[in-house]
Protein backbone atom coordinates (compact mmCIF):
# COMPACT_ATOMS: atom_id res chain seq x y z
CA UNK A 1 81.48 -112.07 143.73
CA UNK A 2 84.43 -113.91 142.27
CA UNK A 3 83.53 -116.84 139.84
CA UNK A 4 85.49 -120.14 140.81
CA UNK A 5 87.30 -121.91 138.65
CA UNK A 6 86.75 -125.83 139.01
CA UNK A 7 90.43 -126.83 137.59
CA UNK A 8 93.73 -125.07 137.07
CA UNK A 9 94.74 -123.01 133.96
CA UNK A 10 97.38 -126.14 133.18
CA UNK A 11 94.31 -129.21 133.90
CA UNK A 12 92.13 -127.29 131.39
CA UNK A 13 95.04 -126.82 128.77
CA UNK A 14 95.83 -130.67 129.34
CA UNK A 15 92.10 -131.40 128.62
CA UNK A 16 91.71 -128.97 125.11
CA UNK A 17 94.92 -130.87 124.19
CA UNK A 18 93.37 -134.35 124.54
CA UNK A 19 89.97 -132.94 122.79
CA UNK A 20 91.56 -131.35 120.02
CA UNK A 21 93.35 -134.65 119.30
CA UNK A 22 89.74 -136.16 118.90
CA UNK A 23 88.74 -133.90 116.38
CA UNK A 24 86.87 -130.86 118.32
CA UNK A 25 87.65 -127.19 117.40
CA UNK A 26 89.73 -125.15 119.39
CA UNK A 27 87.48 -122.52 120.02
CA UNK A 28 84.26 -124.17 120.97
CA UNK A 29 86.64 -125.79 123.43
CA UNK A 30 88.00 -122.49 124.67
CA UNK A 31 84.28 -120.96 125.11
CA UNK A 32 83.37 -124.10 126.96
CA UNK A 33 86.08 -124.21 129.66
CA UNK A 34 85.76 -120.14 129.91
CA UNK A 35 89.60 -119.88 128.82
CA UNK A 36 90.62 -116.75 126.48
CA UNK A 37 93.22 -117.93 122.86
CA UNK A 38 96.18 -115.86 124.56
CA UNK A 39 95.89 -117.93 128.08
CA UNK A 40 95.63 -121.20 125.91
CA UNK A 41 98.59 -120.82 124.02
CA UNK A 42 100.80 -119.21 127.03
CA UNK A 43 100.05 -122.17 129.49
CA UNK A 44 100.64 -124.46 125.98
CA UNK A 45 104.41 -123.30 125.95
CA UNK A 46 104.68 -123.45 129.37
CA UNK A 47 104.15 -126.90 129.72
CA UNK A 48 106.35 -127.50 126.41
CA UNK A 49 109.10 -125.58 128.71
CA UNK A 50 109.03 -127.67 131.71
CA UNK A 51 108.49 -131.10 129.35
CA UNK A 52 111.48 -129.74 127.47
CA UNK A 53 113.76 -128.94 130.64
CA UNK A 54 112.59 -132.41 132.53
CA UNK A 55 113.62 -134.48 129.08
CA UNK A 56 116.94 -133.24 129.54
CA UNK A 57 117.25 -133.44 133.37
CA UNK A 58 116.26 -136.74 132.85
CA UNK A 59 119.17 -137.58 130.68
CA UNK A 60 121.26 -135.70 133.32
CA UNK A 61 119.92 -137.74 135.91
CA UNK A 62 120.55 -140.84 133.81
CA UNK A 63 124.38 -140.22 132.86
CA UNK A 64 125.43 -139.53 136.53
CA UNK A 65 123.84 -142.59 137.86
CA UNK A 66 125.50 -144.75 134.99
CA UNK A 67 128.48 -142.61 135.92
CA UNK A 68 128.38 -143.56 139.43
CA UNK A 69 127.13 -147.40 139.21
CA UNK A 70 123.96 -146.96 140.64
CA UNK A 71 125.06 -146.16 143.86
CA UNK A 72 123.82 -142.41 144.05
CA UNK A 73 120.31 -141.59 145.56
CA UNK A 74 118.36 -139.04 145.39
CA UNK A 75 120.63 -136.83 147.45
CA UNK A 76 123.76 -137.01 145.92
CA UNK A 77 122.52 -136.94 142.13
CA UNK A 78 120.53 -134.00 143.13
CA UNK A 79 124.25 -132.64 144.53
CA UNK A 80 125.66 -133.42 142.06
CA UNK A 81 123.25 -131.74 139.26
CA UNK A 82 124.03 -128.68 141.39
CA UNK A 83 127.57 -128.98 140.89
CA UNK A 84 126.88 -129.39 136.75
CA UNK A 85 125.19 -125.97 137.00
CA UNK A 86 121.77 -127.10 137.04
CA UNK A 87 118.75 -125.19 139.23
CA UNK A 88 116.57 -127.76 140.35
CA UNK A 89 114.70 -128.29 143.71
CA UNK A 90 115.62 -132.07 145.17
CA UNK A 91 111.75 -132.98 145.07
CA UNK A 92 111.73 -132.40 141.67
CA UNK A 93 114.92 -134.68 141.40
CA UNK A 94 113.07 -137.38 143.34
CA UNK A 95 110.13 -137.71 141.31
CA UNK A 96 111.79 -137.68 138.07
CA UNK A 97 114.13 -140.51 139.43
CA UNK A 98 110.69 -142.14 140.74
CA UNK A 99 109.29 -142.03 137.09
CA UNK A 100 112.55 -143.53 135.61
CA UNK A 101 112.21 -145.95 138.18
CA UNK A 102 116.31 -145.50 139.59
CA UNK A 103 116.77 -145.83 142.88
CA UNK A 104 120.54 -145.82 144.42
CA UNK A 105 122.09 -148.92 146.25
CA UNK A 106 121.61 -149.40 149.78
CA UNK A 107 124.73 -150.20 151.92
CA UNK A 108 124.64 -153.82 153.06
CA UNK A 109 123.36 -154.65 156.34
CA UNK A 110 126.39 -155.37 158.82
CA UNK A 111 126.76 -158.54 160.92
CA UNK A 112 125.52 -158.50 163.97
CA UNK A 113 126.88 -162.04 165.67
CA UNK A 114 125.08 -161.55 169.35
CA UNK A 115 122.66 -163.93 169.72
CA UNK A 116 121.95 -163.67 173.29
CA UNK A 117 123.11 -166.08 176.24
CA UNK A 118 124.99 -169.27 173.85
CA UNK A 119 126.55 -172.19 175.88
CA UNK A 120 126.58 -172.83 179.37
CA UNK A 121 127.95 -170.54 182.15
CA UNK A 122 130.26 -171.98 184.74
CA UNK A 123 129.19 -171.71 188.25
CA UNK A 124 131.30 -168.62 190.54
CA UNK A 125 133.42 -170.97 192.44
CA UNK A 126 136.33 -167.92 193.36
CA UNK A 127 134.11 -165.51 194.69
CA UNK A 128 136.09 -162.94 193.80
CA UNK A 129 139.07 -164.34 196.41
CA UNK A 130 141.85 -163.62 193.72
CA UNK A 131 144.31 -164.25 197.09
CA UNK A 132 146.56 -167.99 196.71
CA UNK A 133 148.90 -170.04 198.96
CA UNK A 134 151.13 -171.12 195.83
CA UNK A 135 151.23 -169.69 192.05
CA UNK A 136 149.00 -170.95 189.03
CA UNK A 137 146.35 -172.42 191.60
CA UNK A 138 143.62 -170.21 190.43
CA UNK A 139 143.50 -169.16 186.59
CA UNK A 140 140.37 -166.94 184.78
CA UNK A 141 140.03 -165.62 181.18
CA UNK A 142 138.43 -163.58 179.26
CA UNK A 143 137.04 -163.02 175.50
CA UNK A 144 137.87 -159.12 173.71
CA UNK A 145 136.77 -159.05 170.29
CA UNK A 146 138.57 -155.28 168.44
CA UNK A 147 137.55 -154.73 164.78
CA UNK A 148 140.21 -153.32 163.28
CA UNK A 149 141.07 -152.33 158.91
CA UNK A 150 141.98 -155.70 158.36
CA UNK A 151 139.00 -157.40 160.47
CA UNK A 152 138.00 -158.85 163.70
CA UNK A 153 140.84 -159.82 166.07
CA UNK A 154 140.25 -161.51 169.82
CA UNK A 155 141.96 -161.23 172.52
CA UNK A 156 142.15 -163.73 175.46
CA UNK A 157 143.73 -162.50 178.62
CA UNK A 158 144.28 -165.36 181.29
């Protein structure tokens, strides 16, 4: 039967590390969390590595969202890292930027002027009877709004 191990290999290297500060000896440690010297020390560099690589994607992540005026997300740095040459998974991306505490722009929220039935609607007196005995005796109209580049223009077709 296979013993179980209560923590990962890298929780029990995190935990030596914090003993050893206080003053215990490494191998009374070791014994004690069941962990051989060689499986210390190769987890230790390993998580020297990855602090090591996520300092400098950090810097990376820092210099394109200066770069870009805080606009880019999560997304597009992560896109863009990509582009720079860098092999790195989005999530990884995300939680750095989450631990930095940068978080791109959102696009402002457009105007929405509708506010339902405003004013007072006149009463149907034509009918729909468009037909007239003489010109300009009957006269409707209505409102087209277009949005174009330069903005909103109406319409108003009588």
């Amino acid at each position: 039967m296979k013993k179980r191990s209560c923590a990962a290999q890298g929780e029990k290297v995190a935990i030596i590390k914090t003993l050893r500060k206080q003053g215990y000896q490494l191998k009374y440690l070791l014994k004690a969390m069941g962990m051989a010297t060689s499986t210390y020390y190769f987890e230790l560099s390993k998580v020297n590595l990855v602090e090591e690589r996520n300092i400098q994607l950090n810097e990376e992540i820092q210099k394109v969202f200066t770069e870009h005026k805080s606009y880019y997300g999560v997304r597009r740095i992560y896109q863009e890292l990509l582009n720079r040459g860098f092999v790195v998974n989005h999530k990884r991306v995300q939680r750095l930027m989450k631990v930095i505490g940068s978080a791109g722009m959102r696009p402002k929220e457009k105007y929405h002027s509708y506010k339902g039935q405003v004013g007072k609607i006149s009463h149907n007196i034509i009918n729909r009877d468009f037909s007239t005995t003489a010109p300009l005796q009957k006269w409707t109209t209505d409102v087209t709004q277009f949005n174009c580049s330069w903005g909103k223009c109406y319409l108003s077709s009588i």
